[in-house]
Protein backbone atom coordinates (compact mmCIF):
# COMPACT_ATOMS: atom_id res chain seq x y z
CA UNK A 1 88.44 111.56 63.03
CA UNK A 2 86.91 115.30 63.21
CA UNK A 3 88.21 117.50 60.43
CA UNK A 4 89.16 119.98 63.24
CA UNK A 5 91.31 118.19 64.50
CA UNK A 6 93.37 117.62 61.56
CA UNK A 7 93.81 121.17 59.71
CA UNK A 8 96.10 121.96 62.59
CA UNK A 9 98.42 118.89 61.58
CA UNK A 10 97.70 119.95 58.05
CA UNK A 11 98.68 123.20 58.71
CA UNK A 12 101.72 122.11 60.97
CA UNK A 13 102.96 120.17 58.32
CA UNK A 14 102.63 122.64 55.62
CA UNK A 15 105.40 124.71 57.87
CA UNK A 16 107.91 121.17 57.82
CA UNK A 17 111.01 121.43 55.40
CA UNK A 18 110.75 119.27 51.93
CA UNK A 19 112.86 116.57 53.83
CA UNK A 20 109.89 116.31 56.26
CA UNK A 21 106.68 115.91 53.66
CA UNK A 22 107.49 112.42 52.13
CA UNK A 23 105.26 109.69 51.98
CA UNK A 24 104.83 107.40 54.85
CA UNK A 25 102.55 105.38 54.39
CA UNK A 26 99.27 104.45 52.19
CA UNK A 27 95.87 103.76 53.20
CA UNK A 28 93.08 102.86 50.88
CA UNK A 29 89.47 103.66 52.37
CA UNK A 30 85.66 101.18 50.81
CA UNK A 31 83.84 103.97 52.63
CA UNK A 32 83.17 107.47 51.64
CA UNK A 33 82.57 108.46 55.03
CA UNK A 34 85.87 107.41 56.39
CA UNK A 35 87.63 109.23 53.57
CA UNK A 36 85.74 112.69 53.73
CA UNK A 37 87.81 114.22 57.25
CA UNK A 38 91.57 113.61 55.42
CA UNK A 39 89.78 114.72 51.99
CA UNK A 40 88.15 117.44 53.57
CA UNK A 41 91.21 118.41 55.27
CA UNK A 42 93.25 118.71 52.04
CA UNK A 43 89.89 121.21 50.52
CA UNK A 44 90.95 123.45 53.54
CA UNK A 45 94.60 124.10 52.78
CA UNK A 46 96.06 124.91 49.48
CA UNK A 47 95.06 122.58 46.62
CA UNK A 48 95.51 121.43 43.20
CA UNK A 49 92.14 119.53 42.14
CA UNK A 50 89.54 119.99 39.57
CA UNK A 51 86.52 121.45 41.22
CA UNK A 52 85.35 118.30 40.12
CA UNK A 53 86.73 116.25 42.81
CA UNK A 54 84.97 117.69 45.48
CA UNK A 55 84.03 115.80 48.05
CA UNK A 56 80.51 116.83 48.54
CA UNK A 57 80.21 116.48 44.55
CA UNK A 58 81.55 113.37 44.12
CA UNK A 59 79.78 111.83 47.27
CA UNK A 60 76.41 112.92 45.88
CA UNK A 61 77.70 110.98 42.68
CA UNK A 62 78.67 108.00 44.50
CA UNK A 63 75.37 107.28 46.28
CA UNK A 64 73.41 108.19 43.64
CA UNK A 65 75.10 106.83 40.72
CA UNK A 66 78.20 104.61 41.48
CA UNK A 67 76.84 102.64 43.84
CA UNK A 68 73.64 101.72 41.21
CA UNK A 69 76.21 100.98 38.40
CA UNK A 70 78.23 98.43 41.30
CA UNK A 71 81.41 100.80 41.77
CA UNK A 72 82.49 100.76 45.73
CA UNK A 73 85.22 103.48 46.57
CA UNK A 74 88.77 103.02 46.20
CA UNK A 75 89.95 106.00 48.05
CA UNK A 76 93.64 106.04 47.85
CA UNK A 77 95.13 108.49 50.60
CA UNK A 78 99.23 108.93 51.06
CA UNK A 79 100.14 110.26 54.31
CA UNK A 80 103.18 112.40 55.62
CA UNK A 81 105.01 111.11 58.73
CA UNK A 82 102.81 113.75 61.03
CA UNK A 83 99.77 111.90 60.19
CA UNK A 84 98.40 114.56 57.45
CA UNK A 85 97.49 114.07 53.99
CA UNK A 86 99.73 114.69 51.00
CA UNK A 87 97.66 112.88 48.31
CA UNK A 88 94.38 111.72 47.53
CA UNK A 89 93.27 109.74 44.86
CA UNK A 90 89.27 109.94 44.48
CA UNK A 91 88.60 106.06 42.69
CA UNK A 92 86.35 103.61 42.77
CA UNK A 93 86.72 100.00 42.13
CA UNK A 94 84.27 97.84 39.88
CA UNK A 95 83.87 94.31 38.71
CA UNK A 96 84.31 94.04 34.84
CA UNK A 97 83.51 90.24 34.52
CA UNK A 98 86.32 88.35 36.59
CA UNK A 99 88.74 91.73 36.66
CA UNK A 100 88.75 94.44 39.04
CA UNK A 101 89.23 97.63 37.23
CA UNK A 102 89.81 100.58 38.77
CA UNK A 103 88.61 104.22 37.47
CA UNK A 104 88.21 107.61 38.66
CA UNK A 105 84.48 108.57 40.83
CA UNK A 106 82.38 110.67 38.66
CA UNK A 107 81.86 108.74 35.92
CA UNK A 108 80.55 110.76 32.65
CA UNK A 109 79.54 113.69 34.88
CA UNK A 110 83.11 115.05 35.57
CA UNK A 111 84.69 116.41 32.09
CA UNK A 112 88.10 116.48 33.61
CA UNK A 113 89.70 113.72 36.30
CA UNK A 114 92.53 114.37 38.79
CA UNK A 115 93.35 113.38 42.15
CA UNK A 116 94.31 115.83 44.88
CA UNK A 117 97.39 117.00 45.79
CA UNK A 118 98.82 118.83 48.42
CA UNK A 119 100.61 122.01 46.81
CA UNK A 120 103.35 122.31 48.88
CA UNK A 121 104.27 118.57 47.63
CA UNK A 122 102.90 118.76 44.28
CA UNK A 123 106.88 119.29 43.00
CA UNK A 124 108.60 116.84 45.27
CA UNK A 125 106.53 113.96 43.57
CA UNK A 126 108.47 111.65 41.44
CA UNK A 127 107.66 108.65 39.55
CA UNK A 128 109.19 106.10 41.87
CA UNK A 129 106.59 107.66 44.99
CA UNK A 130 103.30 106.91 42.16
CA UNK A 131 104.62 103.43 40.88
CA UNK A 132 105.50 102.92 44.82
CA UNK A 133 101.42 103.47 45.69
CA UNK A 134 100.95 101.41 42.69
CA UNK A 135 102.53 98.35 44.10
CA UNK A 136 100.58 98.40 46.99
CA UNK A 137 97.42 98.03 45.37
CA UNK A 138 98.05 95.07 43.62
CA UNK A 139 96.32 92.50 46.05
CA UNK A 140 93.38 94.54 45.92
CA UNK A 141 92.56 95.64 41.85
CA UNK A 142 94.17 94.37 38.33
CA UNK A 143 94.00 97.85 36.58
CA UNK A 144 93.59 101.46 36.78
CA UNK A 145 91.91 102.34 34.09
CA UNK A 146 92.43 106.76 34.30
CA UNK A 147 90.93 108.62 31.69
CA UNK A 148 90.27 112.20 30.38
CA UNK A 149 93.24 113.61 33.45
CA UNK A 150 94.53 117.71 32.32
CA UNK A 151 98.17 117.55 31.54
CA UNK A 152 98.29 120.32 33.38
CA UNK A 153 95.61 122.51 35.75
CA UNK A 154 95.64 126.06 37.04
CA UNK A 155 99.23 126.56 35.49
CA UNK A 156 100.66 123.38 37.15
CA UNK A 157 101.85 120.04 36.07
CA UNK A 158 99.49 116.68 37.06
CA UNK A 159 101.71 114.44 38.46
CA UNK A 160 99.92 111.42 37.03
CA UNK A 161 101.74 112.56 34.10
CA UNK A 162 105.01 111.23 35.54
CA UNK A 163 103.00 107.56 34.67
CA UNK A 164 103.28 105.71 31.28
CA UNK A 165 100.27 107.55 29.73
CA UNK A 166 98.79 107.76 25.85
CA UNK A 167 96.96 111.05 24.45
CA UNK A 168 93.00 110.83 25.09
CA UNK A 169 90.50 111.43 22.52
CA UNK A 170 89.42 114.45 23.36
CA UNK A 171 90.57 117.56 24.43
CA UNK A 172 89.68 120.72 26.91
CA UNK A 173 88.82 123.54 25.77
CA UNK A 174 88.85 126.89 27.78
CA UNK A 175 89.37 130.44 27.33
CA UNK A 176 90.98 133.15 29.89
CA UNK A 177 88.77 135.62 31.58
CA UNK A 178 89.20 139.67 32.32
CA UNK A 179 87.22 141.81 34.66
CA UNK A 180 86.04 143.63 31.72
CA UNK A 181 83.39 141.91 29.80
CA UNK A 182 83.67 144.43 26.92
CA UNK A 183 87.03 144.72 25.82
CA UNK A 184 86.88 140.96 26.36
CA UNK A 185 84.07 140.59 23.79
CA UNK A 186 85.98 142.53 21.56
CA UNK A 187 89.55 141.17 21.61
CA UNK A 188 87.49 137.67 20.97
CA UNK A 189 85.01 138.74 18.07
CA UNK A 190 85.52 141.06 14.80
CA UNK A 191 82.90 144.21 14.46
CA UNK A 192 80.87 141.69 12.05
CA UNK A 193 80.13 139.28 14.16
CA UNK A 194 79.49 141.37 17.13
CA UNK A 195 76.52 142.93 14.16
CA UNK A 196 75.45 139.79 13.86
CA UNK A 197 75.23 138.82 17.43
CA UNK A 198 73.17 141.66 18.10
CA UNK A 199 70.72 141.21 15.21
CA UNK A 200 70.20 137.36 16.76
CA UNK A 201 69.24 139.18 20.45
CA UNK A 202 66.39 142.16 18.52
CA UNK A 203 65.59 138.91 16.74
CA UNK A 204 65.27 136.73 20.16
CA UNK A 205 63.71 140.17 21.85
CA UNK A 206 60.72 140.00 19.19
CA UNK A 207 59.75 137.21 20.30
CA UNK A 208 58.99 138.49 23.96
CA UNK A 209 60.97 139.32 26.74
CA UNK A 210 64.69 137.83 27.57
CA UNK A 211 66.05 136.80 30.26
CA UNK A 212 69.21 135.55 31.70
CA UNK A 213 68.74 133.98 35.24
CA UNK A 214 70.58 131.73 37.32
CA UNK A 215 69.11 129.90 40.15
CA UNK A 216 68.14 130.94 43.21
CA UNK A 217 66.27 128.39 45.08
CA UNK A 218 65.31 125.33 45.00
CA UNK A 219 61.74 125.55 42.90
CA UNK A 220 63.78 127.63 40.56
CA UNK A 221 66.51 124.93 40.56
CA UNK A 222 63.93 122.34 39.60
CA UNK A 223 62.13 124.14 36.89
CA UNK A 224 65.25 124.96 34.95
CA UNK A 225 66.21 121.12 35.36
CA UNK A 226 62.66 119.50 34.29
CA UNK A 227 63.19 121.48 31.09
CA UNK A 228 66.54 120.47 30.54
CA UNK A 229 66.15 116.77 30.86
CA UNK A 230 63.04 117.33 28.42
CA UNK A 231 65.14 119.15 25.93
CA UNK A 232 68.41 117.35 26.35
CA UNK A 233 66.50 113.70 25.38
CA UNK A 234 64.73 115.13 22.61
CA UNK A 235 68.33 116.33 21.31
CA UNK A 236 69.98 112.76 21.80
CA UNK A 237 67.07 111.05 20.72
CA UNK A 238 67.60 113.32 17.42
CA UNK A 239 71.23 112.84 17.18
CA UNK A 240 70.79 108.97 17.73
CA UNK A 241 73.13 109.27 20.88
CA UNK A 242 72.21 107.50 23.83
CA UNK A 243 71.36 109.85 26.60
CA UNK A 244 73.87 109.85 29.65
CA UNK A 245 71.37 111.88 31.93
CA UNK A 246 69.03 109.08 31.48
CA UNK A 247 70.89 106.38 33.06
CA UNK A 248 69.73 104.87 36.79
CA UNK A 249 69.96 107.71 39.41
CA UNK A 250 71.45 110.25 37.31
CA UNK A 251 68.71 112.53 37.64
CA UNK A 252 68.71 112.23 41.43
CA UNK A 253 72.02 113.00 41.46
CA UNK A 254 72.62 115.99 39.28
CA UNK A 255 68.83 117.33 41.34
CA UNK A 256 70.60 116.60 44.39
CA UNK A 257 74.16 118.33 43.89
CA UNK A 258 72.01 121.44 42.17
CA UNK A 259 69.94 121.29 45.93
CA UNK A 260 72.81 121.29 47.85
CA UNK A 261 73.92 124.82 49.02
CA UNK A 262 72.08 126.78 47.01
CA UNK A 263 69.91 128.33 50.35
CA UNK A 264 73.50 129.97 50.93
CA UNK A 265 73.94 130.96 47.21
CA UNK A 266 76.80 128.42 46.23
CA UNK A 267 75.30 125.33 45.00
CA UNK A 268 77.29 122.34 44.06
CA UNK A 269 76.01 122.42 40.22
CA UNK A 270 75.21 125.95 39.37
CA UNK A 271 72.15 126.12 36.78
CA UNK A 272 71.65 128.77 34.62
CA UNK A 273 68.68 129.68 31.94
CA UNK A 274 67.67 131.95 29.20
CA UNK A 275 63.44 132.81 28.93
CA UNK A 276 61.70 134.21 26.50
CA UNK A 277 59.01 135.22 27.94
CA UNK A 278 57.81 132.01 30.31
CA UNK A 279 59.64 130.28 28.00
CA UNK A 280 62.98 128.70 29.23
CA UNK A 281 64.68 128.17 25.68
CA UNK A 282 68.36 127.21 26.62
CA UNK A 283 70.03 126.14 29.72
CA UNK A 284 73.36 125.27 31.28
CA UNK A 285 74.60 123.81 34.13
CA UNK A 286 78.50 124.16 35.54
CA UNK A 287 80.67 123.56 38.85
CA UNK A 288 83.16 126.63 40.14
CA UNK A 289 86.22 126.33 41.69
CA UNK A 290 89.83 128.32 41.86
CA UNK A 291 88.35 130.73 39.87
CA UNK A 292 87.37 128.89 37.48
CA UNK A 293 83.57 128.17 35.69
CA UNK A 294 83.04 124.28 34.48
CA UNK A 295 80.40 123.86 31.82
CA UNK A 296 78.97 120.40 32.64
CA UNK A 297 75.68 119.83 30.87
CA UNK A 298 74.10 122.40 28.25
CA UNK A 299 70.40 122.14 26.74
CA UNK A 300 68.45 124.45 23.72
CA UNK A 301 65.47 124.56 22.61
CA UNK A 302 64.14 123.35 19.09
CA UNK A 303 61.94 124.96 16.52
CA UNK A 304 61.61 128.96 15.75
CA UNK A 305 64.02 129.89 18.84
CA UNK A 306 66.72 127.68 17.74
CA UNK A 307 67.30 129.93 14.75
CA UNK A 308 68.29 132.87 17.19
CA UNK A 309 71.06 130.51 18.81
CA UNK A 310 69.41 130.65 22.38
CA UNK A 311 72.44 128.24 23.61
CA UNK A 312 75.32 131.41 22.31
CA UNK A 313 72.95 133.91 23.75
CA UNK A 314 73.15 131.98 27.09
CA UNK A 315 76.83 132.01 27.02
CA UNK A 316 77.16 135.33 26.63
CA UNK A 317 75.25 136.44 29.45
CA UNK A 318 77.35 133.77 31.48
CA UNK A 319 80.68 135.09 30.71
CA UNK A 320 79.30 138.06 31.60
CA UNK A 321 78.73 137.56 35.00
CA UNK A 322 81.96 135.30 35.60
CA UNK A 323 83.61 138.20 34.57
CA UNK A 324 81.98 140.72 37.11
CA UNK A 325 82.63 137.72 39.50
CA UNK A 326 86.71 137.97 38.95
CA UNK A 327 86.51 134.31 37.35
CA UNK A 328 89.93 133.85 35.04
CA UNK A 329 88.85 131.17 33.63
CA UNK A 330 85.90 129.80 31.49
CA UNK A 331 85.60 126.23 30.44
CA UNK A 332 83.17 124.23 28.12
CA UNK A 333 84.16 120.79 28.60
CA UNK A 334 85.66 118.23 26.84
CA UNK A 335 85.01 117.16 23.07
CA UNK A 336 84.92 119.70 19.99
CA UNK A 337 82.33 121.91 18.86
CA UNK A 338 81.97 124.99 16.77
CA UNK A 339 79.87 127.11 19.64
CA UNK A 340 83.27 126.35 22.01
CA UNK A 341 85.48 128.52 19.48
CA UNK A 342 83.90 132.22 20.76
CA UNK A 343 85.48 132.30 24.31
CA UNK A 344 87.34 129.06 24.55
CA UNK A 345 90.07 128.97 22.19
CA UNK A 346 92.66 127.37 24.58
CA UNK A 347 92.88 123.62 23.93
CA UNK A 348 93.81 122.04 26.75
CA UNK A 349 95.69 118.33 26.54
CA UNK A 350 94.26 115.46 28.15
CA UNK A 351 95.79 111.98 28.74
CA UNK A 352 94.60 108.70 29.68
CA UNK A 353 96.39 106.18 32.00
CA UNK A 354 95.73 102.26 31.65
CA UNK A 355 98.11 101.02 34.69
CA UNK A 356 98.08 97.25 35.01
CA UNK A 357 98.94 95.45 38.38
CA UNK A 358 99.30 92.14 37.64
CA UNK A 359 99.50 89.50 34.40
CA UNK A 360 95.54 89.96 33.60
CA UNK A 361 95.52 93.13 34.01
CA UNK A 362 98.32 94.08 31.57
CA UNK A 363 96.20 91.95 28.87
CA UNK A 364 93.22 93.65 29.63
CA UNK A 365 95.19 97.01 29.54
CA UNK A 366 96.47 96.02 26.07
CA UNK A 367 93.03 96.26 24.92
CA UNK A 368 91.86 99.28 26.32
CA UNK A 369 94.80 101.11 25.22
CA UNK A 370 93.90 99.69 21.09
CA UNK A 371 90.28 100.43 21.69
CA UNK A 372 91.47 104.30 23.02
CA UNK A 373 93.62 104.74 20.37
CA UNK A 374 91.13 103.96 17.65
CA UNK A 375 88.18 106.08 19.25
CA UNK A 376 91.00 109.06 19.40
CA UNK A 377 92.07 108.04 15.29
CA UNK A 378 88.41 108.29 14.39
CA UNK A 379 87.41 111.73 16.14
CA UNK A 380 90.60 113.06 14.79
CA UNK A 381 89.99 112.15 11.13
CA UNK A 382 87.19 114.34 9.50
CA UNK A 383 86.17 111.19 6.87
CA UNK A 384 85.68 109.03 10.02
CA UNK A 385 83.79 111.08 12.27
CA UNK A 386 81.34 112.59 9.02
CA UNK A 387 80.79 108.54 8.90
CA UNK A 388 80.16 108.07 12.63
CA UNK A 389 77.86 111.00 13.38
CA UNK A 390 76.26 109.95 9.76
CA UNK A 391 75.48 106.86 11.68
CA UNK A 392 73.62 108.15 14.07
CA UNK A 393 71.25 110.52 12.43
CA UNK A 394 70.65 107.19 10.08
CA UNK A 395 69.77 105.65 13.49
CA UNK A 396 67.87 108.27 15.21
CA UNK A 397 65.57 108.43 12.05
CA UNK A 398 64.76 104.81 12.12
C-alpha cells in the first residue's frame, strides 16, 4: 500500500471523535517491508516513540543484525475502523530452544524500547485493549519478553505500563536543555569545577590543536567509526567485558545507519569526534528525535590524553551545539556512570515486561523474571557490583 495513500486516512481519522478511534482489528506482519507504509504513516502524524523505533533505524538493524542472530519480525499493528493505524508494536520473534520468545527489534543498540502510538489515542488505551492484542498472539509466540521500556517519554505515560511489569536494572538518565549554553553550564557546575574544566582544555590545547567535529560525509563518517571500533575493543578487552559492537553484522549496521542521510545532513546515527591535532581522541555516536539527543555508543582514547578527560571535553562541545539547535533534551543512555552526573541528573524509570501466552511460557517467564530481579539486586548493591566489575578486570588481565 503507498504511504500516500494512507496519511489522508491517517489524517481523516485523527479528526474522528474518541468513540470513533478504537481498535478494530490486529494484524501481525514476518516482513519489514509490508510493515514500513502503516509504520511510516504513524512517523508522519503526531507520535509518541523513542527515536529509536524508527523505521529506517530499526530496518537497517534488522537486516543487518536480527536476521544473523535468527530473529524474523513480529510487527504487531492495531488498526482503527477507517483502516489507519493506532498502534504499532516494533518486535521480532526468535527461537530460544523449543520456545518462541518474543522481544523488542534493536537488540543492544536501542537504550530505550517502546512501541508507537498514535497520540490522539495514547489516553483512550486501557489494559483490557493490550491484554486483548495479547490474546491474539498466542497461536503464534509463548512470551514477550519487553525489556528496558521508559515509564514515561516526552512527558507522557507508556501504555505498556498498564501490563503486569517489574522495575529493570537499569535506569535512564537525562538532563533538560536551554537555548543558552552558558547559564546552562552554570546552573549545572559550581565556579570550581568550571576552573577545573578549563585547566583540562589549556591542558588538552598543549598538546596541539582541538577540535570538536561532527560528521559531514561519508569518508568523515568512516574515519570517526574505524577509530571508535579500535578504541571501544581495546576498552572492553580492558574491562574484561565482551564487546557488543563486535558481534556478526554489527559493524555493518551501525556503518550503514551512520551512511544513511547524512548527504542531506540528518543521518540516522549522528557521529561526533574530538582531535587533537590528527588525532581523533574521543568519540560519540547518538540518534535525534522530538527534540531530543540519544547517546548510543561513546569511545576515548587511552594513554597521556585520557588524563585530560577527552570523553567530558566531547560532551561539552555536544551540549553545546544541541543547545544552539533548540534540543530540550540530552540523554546518555541507560546504566550508571559518574561522567552522566554533569548534564544528566534526571533518572528516568525503566520497566521490563515478561508476558506469557500460554503454560510454557509462564514457566519460562518465571525464570526470566528471578534472573531480572537478581541482575537489578546486584547493580543496586555497591558490595555486589565492586565484586562483579572486580571480576572482570581479574579476567581481562588473564
Amino acid at each position: 500500500m503507498n504511504v500516500l495513500a494512507l496519511r489522508p486516512r491517517l489524517a481523516e481519522a485523527q479528526r474522528l471523535e474518541p468513540q470513533d478511534r478504537r481498535l478494530a482489528r490486529v494484524e501481525v506482519f514476518d516482513d519489514m517491508e509490508a510493515a514500513e507504509p502503516h509504520w511510516r504513516a504513524l512517523e508522519a502524524g503526531p507520535l509518541l516513540a523513542t527515536p529509536y523505533q524508527r523505521y529506517d533505524f530499526l530496518n537497517l538493524w534488522q537486516r543487518h543484525v536480527g536476521a544473523a542472530a535468527g530473529v524474523t519480525p513480529f510487527i504487531v499493528v492495531g488498526f482503527d475502523r477507517h483502516g489507519a493505524a493506532l498502534f504499532l508494536w516494533p518486535l521480532g520473534r526468535r527461537r530460544m530452544g523449543s520456545l518462541q520468545l518474543v522481544e523488542f527489534l534493536g537488540g543492544k543498540h536501542a537504550n530505550f524500547n517502546m512501541a508507537l502510538w498514535r497520540c490522539g489515542v495514547v489516553g483512550s488505551i486501557e489494559a483490557a485493549d493490550l491484554n486483548a492484542v495479547l490474546a491474539q498472539l498466542e497461536s503464534r509466540a509463548d512470551l514477550l519478553r519487553l525489556t528496558n521500556q521508559p515509564l514515561s517519554w516526552a512527558g507522557t505515560t507508556n501504555p505498556f505500563a498498564l501490563l503486569p511489569h517489574q522495575r529493570a536494572a537499569n535506569c535512564g538518565f537525562s538532563g533538560a536543555l536551554i537555548s543558552d549554553f552558558d547559564a546552562l553550564l552554570r546552573a549545572r557546575t559550581n565556579s570550581g569545577a568550571r576552573k577545573k574544566m578549563r585547566k583540562k582544555e589549556r591542558a588538552l590545547a598543549s598538546l596541539g590543536t582541538v577540535r570538536f567535529t561532527r560528521a559531514a560525509n561519508p569518508a568523515q563518517a568512516r574515519r570517526i567509526l574505524e577509530v571508535f571500533f579500535k578504541q571501544k575493543s581495546a576498552r572492553m578487552r580492558g574491562r574484561g567485558i565482551a564487546d557488543v559492537f563486535a558481534a556478526p553484522g554489527v559493524r555493518r549496521f551501525v556503518e550503514a545507519a551512520a551512511a544513511q542521510g547524512i548527504a542531506g545532513g540528518t543521518p540516522l546515527i549522528e557521529l561526533y569526534a574530538l582531535s587533537v591535532d590528527d588525532m581523533i581522541v574521543a568519540t560519540m555516536g547518538g540518534i535525534a528525535g522530538g527534540g531530543r539527543f540519544c547517546a548510543m555508543f561513546n569511545s576515548i582514547a587511552q594513554g597521556r590524553v585520557a588524563v585530560e578527560s577527552p570523553g567530558e571535553q566531547l560532551i561539552v562541545n555536544l551540549v553545546r551545539r544541541c543547545c544552539e539547535c533548540d534540543f530540550n533534551t540530552f540523554d546518555l543512555g541507560i546504566g550508571e556512570a559518574h561522567y552522566k552526573s554533569l548534564f544528566c541528573d534526571d533518572v528516568e524509570p525503566l520497566f521490563d515486561s515478561v508476558l506469557p501466552l500460554n503454560g510454557r511460557g509462564r514457566l519460562i517467564g518465571y525464570g526470566f523474571r528471578l534472573g531480572a530481579a537478581a541482575k537489578r539486586v546486584v547493580k543496586q548493591n555497591t558490595t555486589l557490583w565492586s565484586l562483579v566489575r572486580a571480576a572482570r578486570h581479574l579476567r581481562a588481565r588473564r
